[in-house]
N, C-alpha and C. Protein backbone atom coordinates (compact mmCIF):
# COMPACT_ATOMS: atom_id res chain seq x y z
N UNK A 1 1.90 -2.41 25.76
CA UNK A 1 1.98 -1.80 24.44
C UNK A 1 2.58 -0.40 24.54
N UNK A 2 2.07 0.36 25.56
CA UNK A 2 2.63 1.91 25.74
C UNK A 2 3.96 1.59 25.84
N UNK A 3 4.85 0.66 26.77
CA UNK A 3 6.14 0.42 27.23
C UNK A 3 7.04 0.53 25.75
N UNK A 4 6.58 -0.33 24.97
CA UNK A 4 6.95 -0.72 23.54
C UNK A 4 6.97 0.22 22.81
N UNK A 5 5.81 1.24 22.79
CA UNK A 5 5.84 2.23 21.95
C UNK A 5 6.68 3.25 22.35
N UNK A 6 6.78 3.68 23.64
CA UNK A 6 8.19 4.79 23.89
C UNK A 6 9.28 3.77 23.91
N UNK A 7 9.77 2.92 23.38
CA UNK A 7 11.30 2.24 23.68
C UNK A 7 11.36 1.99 21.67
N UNK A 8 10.43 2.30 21.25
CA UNK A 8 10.26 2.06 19.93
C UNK A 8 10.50 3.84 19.67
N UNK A 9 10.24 4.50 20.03
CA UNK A 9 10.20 6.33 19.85
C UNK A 9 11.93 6.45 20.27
N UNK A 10 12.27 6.37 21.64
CA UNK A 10 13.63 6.40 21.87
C UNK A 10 14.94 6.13 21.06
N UNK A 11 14.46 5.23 19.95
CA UNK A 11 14.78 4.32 18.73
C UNK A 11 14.69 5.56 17.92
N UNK A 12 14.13 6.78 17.75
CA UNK A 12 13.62 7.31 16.80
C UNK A 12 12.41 6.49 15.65
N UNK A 13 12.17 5.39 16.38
CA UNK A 13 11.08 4.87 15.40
C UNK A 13 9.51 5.96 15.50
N UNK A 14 8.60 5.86 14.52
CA UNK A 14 7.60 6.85 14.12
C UNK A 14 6.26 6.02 13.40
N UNK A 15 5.29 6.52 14.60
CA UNK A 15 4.14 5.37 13.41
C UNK A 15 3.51 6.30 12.52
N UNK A 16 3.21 5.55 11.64
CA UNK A 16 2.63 6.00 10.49
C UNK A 16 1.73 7.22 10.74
N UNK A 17 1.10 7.29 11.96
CA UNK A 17 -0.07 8.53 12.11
C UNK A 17 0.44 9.41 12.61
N UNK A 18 1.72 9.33 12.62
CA UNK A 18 2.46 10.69 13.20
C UNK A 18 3.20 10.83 11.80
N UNK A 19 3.35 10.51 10.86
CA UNK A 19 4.27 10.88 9.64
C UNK A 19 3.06 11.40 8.85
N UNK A 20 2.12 11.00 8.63
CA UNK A 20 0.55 11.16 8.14
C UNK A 20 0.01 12.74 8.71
N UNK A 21 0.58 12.83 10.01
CA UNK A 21 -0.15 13.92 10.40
C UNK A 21 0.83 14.62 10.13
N UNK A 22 1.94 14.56 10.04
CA UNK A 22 3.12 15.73 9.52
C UNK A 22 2.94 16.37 7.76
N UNK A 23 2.68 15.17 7.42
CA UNK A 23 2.31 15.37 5.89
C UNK A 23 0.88 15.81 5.52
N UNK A 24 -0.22 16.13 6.12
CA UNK A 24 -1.52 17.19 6.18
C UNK A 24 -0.59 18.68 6.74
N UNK A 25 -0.12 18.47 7.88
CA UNK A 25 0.40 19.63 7.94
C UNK A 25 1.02 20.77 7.27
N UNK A 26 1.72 19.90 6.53
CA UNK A 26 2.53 20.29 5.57
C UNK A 26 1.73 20.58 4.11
N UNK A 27 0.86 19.82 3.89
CA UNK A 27 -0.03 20.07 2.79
C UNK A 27 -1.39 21.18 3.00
N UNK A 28 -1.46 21.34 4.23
CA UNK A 28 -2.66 22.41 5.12
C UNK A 28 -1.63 23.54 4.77
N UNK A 29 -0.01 23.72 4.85
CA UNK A 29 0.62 24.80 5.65
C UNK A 29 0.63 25.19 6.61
N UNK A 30 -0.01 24.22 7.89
CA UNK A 30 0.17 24.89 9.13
C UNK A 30 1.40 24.71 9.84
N UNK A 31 2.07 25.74 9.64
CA UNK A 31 3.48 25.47 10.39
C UNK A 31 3.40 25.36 12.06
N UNK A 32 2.31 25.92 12.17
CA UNK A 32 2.10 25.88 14.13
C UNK A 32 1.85 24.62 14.59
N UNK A 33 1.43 24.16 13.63
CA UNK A 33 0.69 22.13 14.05
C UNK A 33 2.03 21.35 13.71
N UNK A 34 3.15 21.70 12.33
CA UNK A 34 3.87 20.83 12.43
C UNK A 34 5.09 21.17 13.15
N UNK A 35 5.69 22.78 13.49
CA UNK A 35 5.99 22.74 14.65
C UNK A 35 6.31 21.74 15.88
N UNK A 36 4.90 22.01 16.10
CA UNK A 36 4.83 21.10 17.46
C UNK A 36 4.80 19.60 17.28
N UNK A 37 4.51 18.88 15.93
CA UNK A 37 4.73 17.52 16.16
C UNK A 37 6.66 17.86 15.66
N UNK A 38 7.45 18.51 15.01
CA UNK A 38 8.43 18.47 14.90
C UNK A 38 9.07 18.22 16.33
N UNK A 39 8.45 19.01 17.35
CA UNK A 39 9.22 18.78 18.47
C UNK A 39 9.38 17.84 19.25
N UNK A 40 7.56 17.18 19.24
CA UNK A 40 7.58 15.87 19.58
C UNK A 40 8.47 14.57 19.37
N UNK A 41 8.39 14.94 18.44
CA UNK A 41 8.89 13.59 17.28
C UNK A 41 9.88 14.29 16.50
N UNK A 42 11.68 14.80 16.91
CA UNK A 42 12.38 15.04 15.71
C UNK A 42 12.72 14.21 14.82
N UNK A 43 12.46 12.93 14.74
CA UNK A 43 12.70 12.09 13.71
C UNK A 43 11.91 12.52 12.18
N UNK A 44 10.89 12.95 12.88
CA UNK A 44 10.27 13.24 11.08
C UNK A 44 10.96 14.35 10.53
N UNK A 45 12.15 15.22 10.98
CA UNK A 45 12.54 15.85 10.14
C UNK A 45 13.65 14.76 8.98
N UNK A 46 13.89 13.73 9.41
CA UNK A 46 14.18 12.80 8.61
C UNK A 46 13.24 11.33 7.82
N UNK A 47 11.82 11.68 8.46
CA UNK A 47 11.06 10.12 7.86
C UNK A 47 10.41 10.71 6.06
N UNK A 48 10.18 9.37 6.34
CA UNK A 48 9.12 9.81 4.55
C UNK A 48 8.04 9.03 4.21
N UNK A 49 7.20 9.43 4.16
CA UNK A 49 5.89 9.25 3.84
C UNK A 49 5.69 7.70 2.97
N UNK A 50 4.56 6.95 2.86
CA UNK A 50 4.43 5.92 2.60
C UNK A 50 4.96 5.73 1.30
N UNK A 51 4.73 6.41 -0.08
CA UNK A 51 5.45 6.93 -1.28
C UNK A 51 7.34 6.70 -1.10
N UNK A 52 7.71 7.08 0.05
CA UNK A 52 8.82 7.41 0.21
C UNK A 52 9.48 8.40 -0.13
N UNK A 53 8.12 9.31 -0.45
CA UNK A 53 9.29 10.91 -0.21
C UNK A 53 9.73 11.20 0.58
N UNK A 54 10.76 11.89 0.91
CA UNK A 54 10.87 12.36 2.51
C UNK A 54 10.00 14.22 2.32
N UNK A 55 9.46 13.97 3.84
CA UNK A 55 8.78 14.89 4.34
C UNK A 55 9.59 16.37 3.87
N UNK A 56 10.78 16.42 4.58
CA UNK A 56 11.64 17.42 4.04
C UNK A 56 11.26 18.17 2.25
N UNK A 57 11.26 17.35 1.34
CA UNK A 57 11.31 17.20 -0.06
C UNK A 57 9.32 18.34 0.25
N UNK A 58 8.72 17.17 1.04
CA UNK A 58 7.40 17.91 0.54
C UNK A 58 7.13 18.91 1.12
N UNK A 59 7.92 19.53 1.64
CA UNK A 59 7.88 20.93 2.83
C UNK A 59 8.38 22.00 1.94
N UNK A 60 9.28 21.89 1.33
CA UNK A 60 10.18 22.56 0.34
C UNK A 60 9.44 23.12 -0.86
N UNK A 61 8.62 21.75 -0.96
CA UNK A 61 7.79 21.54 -2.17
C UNK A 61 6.61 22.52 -2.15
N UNK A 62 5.90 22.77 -1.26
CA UNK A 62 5.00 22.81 -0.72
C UNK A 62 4.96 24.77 -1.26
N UNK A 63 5.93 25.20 -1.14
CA UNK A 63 5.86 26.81 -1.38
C UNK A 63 5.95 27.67 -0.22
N UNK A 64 5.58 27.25 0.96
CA UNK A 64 5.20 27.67 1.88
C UNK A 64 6.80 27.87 2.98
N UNK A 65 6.97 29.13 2.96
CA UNK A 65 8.45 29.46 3.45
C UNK A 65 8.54 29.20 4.84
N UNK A 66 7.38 29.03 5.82
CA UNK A 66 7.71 28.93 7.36
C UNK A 66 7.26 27.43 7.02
N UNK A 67 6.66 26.63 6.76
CA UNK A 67 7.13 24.84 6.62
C UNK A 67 8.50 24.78 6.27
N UNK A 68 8.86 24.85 4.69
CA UNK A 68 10.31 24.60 4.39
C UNK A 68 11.03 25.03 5.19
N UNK A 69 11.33 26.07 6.14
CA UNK A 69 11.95 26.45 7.24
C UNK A 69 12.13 25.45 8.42
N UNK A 70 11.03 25.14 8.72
CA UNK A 70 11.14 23.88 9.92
C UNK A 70 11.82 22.83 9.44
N UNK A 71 11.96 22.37 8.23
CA UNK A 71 13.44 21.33 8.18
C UNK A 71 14.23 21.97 7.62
């Protein structure tokens, strides 16, 4: 399953609890937490949330000038 899941990441694929945790982040404002999953995972500067917003949209949204900054 681990094998699958980094050949699925390499893909830029993203599971849901990593787009989930980008989007608390983003709704907390902690730019230091999403930061670091940004780095992890640059795909979520392009995924979108189950709704299908994209993350981007709710970072922007959000008011918060060092989130909207990270995308």
């Amino acid at each position: 399953a681990g094998w699958a899941i980094e050949h699925f990441r390499e893909r830029g694929g993203l599971l849901a609890i990593e787009i989930d945790d980008a989007r608390f982040a983003i709704e907390r404002g902690d730019a230091v937490w999403l930061r670091r999953l940004l780095k992890r995972f640059p795909a979520l500067k392009a995924a979108r949330d189950e709704d299908g917003t994209a993350l981007a949209d709710l970072a922007r949204a959000s008011g918060n000038q060092d989130v909207a900054a990270l995308f």
